[in-house]
C-alpha atoms as a PDB file:
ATOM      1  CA  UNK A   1      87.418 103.232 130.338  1.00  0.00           C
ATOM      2  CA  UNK A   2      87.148 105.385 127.016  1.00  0.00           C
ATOM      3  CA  UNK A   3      85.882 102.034 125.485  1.00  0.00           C
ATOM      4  CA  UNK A   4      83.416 101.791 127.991  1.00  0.00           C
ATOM      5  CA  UNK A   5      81.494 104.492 127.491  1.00  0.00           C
ATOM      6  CA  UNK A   6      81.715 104.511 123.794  1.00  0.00           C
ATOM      7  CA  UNK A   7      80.464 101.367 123.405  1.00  0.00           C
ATOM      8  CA  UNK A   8      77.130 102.340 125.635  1.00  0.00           C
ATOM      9  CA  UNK A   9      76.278 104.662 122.691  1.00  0.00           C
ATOM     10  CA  UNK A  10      75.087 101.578 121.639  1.00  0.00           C
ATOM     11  CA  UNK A  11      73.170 100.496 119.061  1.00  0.00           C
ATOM     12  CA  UNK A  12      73.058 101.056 115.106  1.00  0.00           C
ATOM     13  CA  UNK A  13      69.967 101.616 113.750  1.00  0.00           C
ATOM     14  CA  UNK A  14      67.839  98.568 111.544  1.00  0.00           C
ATOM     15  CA  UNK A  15      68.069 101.297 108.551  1.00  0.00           C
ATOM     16  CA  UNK A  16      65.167  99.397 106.421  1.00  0.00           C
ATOM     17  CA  UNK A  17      63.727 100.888 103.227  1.00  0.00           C
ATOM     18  CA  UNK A  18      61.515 104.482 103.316  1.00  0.00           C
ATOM     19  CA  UNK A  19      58.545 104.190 105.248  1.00  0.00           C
ATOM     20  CA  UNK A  20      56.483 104.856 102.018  1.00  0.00           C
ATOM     21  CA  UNK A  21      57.593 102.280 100.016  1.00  0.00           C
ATOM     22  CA  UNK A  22      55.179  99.289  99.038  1.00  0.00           C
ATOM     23  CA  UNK A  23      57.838  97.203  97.716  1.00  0.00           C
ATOM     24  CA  UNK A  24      61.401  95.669  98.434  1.00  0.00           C
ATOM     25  CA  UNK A  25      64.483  96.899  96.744  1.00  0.00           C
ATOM     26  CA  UNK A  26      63.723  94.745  93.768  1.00  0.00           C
ATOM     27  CA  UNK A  27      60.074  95.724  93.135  1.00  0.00           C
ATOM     28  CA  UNK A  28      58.382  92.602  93.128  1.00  0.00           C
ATOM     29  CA  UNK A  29      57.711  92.129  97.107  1.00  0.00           C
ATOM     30  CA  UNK A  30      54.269  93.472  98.208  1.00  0.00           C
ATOM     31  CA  UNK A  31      54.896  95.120 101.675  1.00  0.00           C
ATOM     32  CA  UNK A  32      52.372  93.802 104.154  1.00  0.00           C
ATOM     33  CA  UNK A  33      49.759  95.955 105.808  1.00  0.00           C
ATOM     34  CA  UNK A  34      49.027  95.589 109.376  1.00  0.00           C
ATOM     35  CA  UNK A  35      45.291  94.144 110.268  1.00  0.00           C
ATOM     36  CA  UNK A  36      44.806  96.725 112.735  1.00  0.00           C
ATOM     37  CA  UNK A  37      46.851 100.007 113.995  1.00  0.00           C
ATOM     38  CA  UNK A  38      45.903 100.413 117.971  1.00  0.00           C
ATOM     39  CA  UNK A  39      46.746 103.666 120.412  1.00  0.00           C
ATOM     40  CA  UNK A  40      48.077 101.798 123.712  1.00  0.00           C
ATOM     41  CA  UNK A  41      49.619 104.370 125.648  1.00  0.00           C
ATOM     42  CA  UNK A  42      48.756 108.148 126.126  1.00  0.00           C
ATOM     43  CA  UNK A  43      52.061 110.199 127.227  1.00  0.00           C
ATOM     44  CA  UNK A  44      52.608 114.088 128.180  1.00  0.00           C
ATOM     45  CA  UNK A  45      54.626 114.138 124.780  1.00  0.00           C
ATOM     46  CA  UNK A  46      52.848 111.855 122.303  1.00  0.00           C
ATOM     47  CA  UNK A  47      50.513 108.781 121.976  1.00  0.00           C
ATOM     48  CA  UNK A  48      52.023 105.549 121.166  1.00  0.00           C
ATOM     49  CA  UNK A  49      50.635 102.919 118.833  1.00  0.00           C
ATOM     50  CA  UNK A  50      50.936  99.254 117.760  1.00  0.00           C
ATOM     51  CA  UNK A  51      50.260  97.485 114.387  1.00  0.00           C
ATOM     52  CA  UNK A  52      49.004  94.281 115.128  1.00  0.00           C
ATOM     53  CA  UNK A  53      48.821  91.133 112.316  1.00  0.00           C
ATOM     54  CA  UNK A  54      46.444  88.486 113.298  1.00  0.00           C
ATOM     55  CA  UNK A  55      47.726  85.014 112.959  1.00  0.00           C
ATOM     56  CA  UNK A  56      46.542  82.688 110.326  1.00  0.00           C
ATOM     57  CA  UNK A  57      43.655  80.655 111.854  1.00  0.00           C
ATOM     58  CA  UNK A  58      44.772  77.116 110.624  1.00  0.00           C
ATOM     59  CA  UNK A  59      48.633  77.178 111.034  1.00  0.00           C
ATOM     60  CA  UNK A  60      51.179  76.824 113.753  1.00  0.00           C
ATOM     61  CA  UNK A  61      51.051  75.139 116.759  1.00  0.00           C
ATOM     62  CA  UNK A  62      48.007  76.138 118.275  1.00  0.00           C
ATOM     63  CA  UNK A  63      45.988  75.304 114.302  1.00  0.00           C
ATOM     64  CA  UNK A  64      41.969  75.388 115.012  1.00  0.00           C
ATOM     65  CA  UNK A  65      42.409  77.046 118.804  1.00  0.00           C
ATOM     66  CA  UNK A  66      40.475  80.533 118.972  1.00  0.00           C
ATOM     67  CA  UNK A  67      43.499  81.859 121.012  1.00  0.00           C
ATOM     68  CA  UNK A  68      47.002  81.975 119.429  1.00  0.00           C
ATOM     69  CA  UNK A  69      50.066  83.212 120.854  1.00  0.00           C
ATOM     70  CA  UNK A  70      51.590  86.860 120.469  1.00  0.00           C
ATOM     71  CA  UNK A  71      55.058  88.111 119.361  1.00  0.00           C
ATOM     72  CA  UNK A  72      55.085  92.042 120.982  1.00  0.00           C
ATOM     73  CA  UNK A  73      58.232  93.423 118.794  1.00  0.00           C
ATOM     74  CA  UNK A  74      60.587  96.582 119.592  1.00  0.00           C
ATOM     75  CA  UNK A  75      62.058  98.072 116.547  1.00  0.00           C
ATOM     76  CA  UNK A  76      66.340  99.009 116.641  1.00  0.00           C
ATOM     77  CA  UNK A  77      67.527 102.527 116.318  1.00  0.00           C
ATOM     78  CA  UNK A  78      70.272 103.304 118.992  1.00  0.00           C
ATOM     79  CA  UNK A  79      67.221 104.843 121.319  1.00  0.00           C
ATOM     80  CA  UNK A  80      67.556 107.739 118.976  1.00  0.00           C
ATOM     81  CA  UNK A  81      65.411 106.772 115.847  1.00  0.00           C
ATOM     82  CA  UNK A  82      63.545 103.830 114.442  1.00  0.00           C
ATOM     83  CA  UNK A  83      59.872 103.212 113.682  1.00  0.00           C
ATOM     84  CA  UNK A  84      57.172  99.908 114.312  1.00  0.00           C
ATOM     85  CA  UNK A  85      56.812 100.072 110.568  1.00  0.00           C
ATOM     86  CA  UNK A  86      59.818  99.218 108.642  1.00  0.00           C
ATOM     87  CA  UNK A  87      59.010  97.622 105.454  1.00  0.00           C
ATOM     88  CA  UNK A  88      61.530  95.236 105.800  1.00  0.00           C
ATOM     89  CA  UNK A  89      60.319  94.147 109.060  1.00  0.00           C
ATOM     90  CA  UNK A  90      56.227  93.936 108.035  1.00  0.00           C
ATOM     91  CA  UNK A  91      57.177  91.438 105.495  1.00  0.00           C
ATOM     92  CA  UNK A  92      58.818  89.252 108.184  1.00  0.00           C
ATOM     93  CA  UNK A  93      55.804  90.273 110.427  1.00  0.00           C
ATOM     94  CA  UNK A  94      53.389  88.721 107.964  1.00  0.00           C
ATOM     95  CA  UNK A  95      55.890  85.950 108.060  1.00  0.00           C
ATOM     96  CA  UNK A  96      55.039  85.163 111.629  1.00  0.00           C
ATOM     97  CA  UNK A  97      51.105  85.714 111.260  1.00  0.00           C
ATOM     98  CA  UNK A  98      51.140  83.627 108.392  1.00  0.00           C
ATOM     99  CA  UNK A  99      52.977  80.813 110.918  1.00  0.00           C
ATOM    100  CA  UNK A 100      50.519  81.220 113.382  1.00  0.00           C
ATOM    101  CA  UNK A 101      51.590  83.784 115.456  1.00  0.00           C
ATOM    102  CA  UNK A 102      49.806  87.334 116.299  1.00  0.00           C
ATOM    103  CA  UNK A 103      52.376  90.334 116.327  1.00  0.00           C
ATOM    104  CA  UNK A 104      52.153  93.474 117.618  1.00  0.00           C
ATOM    105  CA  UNK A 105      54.885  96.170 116.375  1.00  0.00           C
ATOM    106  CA  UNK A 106      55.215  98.462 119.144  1.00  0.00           C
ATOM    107  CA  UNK A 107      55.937 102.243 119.339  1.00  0.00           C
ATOM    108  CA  UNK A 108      58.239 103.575 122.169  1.00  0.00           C
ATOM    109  CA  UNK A 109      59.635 106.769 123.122  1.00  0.00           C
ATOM    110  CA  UNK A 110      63.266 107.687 122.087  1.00  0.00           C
ATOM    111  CA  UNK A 111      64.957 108.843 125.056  1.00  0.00           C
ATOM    112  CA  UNK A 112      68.196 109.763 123.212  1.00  0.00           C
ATOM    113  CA  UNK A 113      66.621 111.404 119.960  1.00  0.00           C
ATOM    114  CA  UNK A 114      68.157 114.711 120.216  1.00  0.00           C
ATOM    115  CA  UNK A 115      70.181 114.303 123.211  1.00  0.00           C
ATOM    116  CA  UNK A 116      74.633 115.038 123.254  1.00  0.00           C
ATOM    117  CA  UNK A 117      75.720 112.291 124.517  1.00  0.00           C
ATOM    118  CA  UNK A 118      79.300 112.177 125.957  1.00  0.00           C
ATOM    119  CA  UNK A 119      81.426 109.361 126.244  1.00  0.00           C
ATOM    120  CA  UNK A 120      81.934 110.015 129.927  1.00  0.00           C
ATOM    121  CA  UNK A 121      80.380 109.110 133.345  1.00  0.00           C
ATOM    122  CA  UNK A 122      77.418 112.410 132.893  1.00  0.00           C
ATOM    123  CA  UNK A 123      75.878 109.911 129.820  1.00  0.00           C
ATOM    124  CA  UNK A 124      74.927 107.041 131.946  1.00  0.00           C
ATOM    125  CA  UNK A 125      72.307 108.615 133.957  1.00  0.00           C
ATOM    126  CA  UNK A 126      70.929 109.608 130.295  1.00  0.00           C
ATOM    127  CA  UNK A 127      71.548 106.081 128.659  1.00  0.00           C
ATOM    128  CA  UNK A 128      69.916 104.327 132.078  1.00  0.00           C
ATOM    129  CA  UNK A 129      66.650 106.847 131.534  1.00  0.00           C
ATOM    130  CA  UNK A 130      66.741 105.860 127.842  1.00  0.00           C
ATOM    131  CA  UNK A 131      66.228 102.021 128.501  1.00  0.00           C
ATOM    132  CA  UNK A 132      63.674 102.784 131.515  1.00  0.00           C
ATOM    133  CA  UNK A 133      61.511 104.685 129.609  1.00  0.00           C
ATOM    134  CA  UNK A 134      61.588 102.257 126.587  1.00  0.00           C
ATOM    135  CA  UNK A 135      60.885  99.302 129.138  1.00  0.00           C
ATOM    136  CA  UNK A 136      57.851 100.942 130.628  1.00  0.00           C
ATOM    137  CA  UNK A 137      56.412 101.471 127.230  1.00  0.00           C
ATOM    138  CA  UNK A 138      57.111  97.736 126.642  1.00  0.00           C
ATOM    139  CA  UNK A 139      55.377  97.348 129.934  1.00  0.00           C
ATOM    140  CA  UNK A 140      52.787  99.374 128.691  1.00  0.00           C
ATOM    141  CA  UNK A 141      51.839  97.658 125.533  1.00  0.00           C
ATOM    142  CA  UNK A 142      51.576  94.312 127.389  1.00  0.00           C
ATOM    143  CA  UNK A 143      48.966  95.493 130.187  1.00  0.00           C
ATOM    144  CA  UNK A 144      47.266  97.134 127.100  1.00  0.00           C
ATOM    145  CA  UNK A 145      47.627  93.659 125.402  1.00  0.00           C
ATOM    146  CA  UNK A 146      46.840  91.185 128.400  1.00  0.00           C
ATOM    147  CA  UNK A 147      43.932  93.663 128.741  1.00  0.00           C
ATOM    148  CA  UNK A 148      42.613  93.502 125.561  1.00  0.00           C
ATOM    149  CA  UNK A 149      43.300  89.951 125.224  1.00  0.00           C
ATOM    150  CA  UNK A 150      39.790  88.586 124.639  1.00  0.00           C
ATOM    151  CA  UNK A 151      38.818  91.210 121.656  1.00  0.00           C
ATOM    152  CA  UNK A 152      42.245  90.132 119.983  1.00  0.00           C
ATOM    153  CA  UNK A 153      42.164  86.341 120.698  1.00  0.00           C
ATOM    154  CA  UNK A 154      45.538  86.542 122.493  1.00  0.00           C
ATOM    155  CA  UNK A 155      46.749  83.220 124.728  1.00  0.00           C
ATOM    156  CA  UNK A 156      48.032  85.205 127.501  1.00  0.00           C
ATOM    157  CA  UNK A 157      50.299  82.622 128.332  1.00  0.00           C
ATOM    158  CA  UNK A 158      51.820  82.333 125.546  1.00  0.00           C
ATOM    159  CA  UNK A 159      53.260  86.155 124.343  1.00  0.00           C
ATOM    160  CA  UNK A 160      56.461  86.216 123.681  1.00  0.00           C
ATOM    161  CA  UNK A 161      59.061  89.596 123.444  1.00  0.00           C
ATOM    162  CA  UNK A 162      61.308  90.203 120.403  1.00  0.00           C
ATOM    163  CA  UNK A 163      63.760  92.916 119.594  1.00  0.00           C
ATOM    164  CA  UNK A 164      66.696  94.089 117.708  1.00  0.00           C
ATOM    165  CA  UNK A 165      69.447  96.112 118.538  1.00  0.00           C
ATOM    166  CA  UNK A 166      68.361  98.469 120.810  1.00  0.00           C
ATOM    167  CA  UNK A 167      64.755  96.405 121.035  1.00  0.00           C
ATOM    168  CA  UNK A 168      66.932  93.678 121.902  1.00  0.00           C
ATOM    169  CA  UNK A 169      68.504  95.190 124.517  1.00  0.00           C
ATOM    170  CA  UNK A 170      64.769  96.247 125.681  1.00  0.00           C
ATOM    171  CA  UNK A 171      63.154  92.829 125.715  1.00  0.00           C
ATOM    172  CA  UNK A 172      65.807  91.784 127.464  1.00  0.00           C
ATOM    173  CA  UNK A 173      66.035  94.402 130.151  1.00  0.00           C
ATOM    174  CA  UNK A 174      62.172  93.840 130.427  1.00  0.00           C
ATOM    175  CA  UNK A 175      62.783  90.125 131.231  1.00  0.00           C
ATOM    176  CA  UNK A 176      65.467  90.822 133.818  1.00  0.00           C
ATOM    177  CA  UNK A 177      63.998  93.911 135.247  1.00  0.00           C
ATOM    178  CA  UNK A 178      60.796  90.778 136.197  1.00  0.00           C
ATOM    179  CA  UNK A 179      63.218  88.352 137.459  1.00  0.00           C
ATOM    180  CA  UNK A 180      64.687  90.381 139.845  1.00  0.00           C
ATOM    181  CA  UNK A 181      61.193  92.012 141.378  1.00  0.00           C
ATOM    182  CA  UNK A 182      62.231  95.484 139.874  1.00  0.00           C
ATOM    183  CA  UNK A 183      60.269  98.576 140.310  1.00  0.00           C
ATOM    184  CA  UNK A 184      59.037  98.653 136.579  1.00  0.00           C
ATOM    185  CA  UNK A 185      58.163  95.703 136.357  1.00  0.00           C
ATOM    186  CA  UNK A 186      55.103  96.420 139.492  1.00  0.00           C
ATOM    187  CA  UNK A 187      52.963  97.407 136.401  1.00  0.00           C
ATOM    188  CA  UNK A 188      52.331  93.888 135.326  1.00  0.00           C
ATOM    189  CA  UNK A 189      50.034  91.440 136.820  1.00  0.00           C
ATOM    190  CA  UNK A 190      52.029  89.429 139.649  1.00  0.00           C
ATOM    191  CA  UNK A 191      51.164  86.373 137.924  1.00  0.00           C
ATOM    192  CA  UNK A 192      52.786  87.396 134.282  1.00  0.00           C
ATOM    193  CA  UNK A 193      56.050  86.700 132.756  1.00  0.00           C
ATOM    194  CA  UNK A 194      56.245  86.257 129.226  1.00  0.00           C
ATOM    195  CA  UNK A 195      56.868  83.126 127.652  1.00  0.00           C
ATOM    196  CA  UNK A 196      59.727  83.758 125.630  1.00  0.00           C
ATOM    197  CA  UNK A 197      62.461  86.361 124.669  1.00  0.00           C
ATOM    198  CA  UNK A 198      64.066  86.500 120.879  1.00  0.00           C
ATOM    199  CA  UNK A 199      66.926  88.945 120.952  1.00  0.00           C
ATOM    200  CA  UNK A 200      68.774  90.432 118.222  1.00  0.00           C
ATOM    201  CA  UNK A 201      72.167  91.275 119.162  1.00  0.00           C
ATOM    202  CA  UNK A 202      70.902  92.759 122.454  1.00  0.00           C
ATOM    203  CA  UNK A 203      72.570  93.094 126.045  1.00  0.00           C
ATOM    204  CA  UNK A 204      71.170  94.722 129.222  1.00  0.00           C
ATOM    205  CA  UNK A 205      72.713  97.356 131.371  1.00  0.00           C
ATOM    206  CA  UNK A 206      72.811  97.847 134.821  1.00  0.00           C
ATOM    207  CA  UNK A 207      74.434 100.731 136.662  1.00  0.00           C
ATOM    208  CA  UNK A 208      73.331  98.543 140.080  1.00  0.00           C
ATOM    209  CA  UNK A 209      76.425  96.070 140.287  1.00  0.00           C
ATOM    210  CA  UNK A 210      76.563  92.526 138.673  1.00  0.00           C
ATOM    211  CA  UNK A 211      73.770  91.248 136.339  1.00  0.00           C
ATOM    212  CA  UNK A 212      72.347  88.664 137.803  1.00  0.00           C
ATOM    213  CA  UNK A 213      69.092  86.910 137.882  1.00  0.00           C
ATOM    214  CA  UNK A 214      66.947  85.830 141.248  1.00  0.00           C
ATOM    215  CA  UNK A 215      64.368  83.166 139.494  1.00  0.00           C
ATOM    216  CA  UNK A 216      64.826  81.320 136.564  1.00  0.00           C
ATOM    217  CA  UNK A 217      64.109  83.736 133.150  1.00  0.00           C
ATOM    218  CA  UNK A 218      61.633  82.979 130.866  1.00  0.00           C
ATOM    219  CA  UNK A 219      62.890  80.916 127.978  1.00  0.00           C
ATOM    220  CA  UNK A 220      65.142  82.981 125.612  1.00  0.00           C
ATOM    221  CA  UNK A 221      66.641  82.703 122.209  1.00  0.00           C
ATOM    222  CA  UNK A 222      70.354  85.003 122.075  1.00  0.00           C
ATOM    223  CA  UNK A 223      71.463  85.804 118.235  1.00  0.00           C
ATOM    224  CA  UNK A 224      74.489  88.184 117.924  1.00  0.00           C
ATOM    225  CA  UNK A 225      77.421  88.465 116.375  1.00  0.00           C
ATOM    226  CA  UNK A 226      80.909  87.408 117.632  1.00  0.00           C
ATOM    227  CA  UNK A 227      82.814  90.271 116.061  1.00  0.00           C
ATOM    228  CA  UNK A 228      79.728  92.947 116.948  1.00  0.00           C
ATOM    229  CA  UNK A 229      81.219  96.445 117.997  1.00  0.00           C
ATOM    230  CA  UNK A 230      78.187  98.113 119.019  1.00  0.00           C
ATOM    231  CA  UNK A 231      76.672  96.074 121.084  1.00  0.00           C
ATOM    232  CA  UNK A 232      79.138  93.730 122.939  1.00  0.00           C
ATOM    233  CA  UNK A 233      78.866  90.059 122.253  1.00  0.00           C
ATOM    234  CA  UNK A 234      81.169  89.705 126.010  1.00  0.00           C
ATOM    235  CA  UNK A 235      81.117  91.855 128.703  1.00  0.00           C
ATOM    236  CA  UNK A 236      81.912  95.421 129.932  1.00  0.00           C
ATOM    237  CA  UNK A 237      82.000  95.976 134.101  1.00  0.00           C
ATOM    238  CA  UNK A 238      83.324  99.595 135.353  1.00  0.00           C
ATOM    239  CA  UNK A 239      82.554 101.000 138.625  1.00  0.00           C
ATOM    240  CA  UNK A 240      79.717  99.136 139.340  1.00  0.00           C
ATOM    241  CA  UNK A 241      78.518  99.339 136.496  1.00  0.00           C
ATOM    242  CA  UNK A 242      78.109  96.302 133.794  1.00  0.00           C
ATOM    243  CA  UNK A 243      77.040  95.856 130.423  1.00  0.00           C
ATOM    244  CA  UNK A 244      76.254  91.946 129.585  1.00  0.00           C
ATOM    245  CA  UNK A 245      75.813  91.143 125.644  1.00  0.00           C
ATOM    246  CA  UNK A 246      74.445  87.421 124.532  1.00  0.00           C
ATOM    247  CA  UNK A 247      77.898  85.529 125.267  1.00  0.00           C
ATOM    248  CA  UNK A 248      77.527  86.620 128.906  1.00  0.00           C
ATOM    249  CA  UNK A 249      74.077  86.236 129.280  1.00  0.00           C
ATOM    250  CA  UNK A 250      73.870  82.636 128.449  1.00  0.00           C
ATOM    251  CA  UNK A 251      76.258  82.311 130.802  1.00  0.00           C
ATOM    252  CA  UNK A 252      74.138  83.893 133.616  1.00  0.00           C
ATOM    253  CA  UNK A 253      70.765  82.965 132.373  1.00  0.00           C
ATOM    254  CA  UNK A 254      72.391  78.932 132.571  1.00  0.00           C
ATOM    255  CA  UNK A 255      73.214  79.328 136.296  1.00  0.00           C
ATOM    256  CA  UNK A 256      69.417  79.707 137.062  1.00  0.00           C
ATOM    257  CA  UNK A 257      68.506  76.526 134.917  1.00  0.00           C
ATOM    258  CA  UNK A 258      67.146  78.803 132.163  1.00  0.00           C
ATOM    259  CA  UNK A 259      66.157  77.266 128.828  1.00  0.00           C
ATOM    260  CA  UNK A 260      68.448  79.256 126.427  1.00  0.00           C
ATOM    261  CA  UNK A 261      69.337  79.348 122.861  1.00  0.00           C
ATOM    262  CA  UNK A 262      72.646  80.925 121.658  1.00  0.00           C
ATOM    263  CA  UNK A 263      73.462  81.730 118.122  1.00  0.00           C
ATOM    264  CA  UNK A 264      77.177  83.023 117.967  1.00  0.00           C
ATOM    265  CA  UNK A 265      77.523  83.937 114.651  1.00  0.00           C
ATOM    266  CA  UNK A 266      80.827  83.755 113.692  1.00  0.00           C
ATOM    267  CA  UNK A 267      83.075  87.071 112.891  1.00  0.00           C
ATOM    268  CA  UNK A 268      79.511  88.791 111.847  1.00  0.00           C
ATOM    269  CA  UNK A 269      79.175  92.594 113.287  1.00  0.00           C
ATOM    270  CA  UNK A 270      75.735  94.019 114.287  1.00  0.00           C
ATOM    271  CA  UNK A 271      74.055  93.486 110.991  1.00  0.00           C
ATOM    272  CA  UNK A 272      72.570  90.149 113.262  1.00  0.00           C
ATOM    273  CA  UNK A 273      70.225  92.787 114.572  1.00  0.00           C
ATOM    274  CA  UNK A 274      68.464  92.776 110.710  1.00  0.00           C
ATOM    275  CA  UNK A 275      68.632  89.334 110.662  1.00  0.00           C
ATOM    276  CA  UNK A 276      65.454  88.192 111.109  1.00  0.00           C
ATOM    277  CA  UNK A 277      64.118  86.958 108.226  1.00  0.00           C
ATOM    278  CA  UNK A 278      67.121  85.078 107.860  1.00  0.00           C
ATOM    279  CA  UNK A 279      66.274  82.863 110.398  1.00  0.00           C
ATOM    280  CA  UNK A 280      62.721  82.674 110.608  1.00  0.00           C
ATOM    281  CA  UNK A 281      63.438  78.294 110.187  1.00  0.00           C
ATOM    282  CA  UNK A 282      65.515  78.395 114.003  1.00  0.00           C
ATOM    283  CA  UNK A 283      62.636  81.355 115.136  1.00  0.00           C
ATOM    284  CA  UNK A 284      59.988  79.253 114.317  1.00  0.00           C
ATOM    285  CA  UNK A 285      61.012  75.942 116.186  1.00  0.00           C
ATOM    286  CA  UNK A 286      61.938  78.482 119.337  1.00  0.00           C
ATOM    287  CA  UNK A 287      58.878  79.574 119.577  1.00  0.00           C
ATOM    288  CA  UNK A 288      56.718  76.291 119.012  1.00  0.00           C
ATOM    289  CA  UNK A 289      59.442  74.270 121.185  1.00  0.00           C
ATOM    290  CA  UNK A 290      60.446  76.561 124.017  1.00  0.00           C
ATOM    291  CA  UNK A 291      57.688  79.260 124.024  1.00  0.00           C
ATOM    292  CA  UNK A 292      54.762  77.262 123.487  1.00  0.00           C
ATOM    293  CA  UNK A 293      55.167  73.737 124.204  1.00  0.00           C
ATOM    294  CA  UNK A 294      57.293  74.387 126.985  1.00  0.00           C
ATOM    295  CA  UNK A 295      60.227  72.124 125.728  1.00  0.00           C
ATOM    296  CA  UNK A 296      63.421  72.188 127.630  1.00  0.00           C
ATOM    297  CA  UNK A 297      65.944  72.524 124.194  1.00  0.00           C
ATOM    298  CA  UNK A 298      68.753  74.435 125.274  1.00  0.00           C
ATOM    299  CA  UNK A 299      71.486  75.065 121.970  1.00  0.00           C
ATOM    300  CA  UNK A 300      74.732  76.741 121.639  1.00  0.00           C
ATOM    301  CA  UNK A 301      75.971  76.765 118.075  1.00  0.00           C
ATOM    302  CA  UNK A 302      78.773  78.382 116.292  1.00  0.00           C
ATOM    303  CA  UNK A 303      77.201  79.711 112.679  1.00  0.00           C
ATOM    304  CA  UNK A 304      79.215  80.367 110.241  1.00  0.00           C
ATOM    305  CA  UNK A 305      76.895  82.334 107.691  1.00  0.00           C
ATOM    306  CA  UNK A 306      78.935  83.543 104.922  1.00  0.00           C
ATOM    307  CA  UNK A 307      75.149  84.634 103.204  1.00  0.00           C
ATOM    308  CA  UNK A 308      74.414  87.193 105.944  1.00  0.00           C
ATOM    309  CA  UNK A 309      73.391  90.544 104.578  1.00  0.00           C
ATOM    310  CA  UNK A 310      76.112  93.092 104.404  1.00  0.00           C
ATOM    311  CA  UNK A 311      74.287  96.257 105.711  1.00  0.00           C
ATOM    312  CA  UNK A 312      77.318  98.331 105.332  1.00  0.00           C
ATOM    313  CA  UNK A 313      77.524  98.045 109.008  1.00  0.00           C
ATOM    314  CA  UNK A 314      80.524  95.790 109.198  1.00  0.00           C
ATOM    315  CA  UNK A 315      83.359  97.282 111.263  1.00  0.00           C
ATOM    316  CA  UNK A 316      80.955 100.613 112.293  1.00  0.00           C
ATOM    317  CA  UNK A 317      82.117 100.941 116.375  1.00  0.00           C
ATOM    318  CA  UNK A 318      79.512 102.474 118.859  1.00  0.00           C
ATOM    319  CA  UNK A 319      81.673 106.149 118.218  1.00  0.00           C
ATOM    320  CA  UNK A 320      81.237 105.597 114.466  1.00  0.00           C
ATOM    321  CA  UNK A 321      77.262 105.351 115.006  1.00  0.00           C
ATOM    322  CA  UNK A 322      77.422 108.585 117.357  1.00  0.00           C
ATOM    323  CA  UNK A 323      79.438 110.247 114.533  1.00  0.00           C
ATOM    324  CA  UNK A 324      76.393 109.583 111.851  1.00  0.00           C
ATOM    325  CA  UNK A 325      73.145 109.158 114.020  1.00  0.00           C
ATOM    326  CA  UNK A 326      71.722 112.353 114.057  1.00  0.00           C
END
């Protein structure tokens, strides 16, 4: 049971370089500025913001179209810390424009920033309020985006939802919490799901019984690793309560018909959650193949990656993270 709970501390934070920097570690990267910095949501404690890159007009799959599909992204940091504007991650953001793609980094409020959590049964109402309230600001940011979709050339049928680590788990929450008709999800349009999820060693939690899903979730690419001890790769069910990482989520997302990707990265810890400019070859042909041309390619593969980034995360377990996230 200890396990349990420590493991739904959850989620080590994508430490990236300081938020001043305009370089990578070795000096000669230029960090990417956003094209445009937008205020999306106005809350009793603060205003929340996304940068947003406009794709390259003449790249991608939808080269010459006025409207080009959106990646909304949700930045990792245990729901304690984090920013939209890691270095690290505007480079790979640029990555995507330059691809094709608009993205929109999204702000969203840390429900754990500050809070003692226990490893006990008084933390889950806490961790449940955490996800909910980073899932409505998800929400949030897509009405804001659907309704500004015009001014920002967006194909609203074509935005796909990316996170890591704890942005991971939110996209993916977000996607399940539509399936299943849930009350958050009554703030989007009945019409709107998005068209794909990219998750980044991510799970979703439900204190409500089994995980399941009751119509078929949007496509959805799963990368985690195999040996990950902050977020589980498996499967964690206590007292009605269960916790379902990637390996179990294919799983369930495959008995509605779903078109899923899973990349099991063999023996690799969380550091998958930082891996995404590592993969930007397999993100790209997701999103062209399954997001936008609506291609039924469903993969499981095994990666052995022996050039994965050590982050110095390897071997951290979810009460190692509680020990040093402050």
């Amino acid at each position: 049971m200890r396990r349990f709970f420590l493991i739904l501390l959850l989620v080590l934070p994508v430490l990236g370089l300081g938020a001043q920097e305009r370089h990578d570690s070795a000096g000669n990267v230029p960090i990417p500025s956003p094209d445009a910095t937008l205020c999306f949501a106005h809350r009793d404690t603060c205003e929340l913001y996304l940068d947003f890159y406009r794709a390259a007009p003449d790249a991608g799959p939808c080269a010459g179209e006025t409207l080009k599909p959106l990646i909304i992204h949700i930045f990792g940091g245990a729901f304690m810390t984090g920013q939209r504007d890691y270095p690290r991650d505007r480079i790979w953001y640029r990555q995507l424009a330059d691809a094709g793609y608009h993205v929109a980094a999204i702000d969203y409020r840390l429900g754990l920033k500050g809070q003692q959590v226990k490893p006990d049964l008084s933390a889950l109402p806490t961790l449940k309020r955490a996800i909910d309230i980073a899932v409505e600001d998800l929400f949030s940011a897509t009405v804001y985006l659907l309704d500004n979709a015009f001014d920002l050339d967006i194909d609203i049928d074509r935005i796909v939802v990316s996170g890591s680590s704890a942005g991971a788990m939110t996209a993916l929450q977000g996607e399940w919490e539509i399936c299943n008709g849930r009350e958050l999800a009554r703030v989007l349009p009945g019409w709107f799901n998005y068209a794909g999820v990219m998750a980044f060693a991510g799970a979703v939690f439900s204190m409500d019984g089994h995980i399941i899903y009751n119509q078929k979730p949007c496509p959805t690419m799963l990368l985690h690793g195999t040996a990950d001890r902050i977020v589980p790769y498996g499967q964690i069910t206590l007292l009605g309560n269960q916790f379902a990482g990637s390996d179990a989520l294919a799983r369930k997302m495959a008995v509605s018909g779903a078109n899923v990707q899973i990349f099991r990265f063999r023996d690799a810890g969380h550091e998958i959650a930082a891996s995404m400019l590592r993969n930007v070859p397999e993100e790209l042909r997701f999103l062209e193949e399954n997001a936008v041309k609506g291609i039924h390619r469903q993969v499981d593969a095994l990666v052995d990656d022996a050039g994965i980034q050590d982050m110095g995360w390897r071997g951290y377990s979810a009460r190692d993270l509680y020990k040093t996230v402050k």
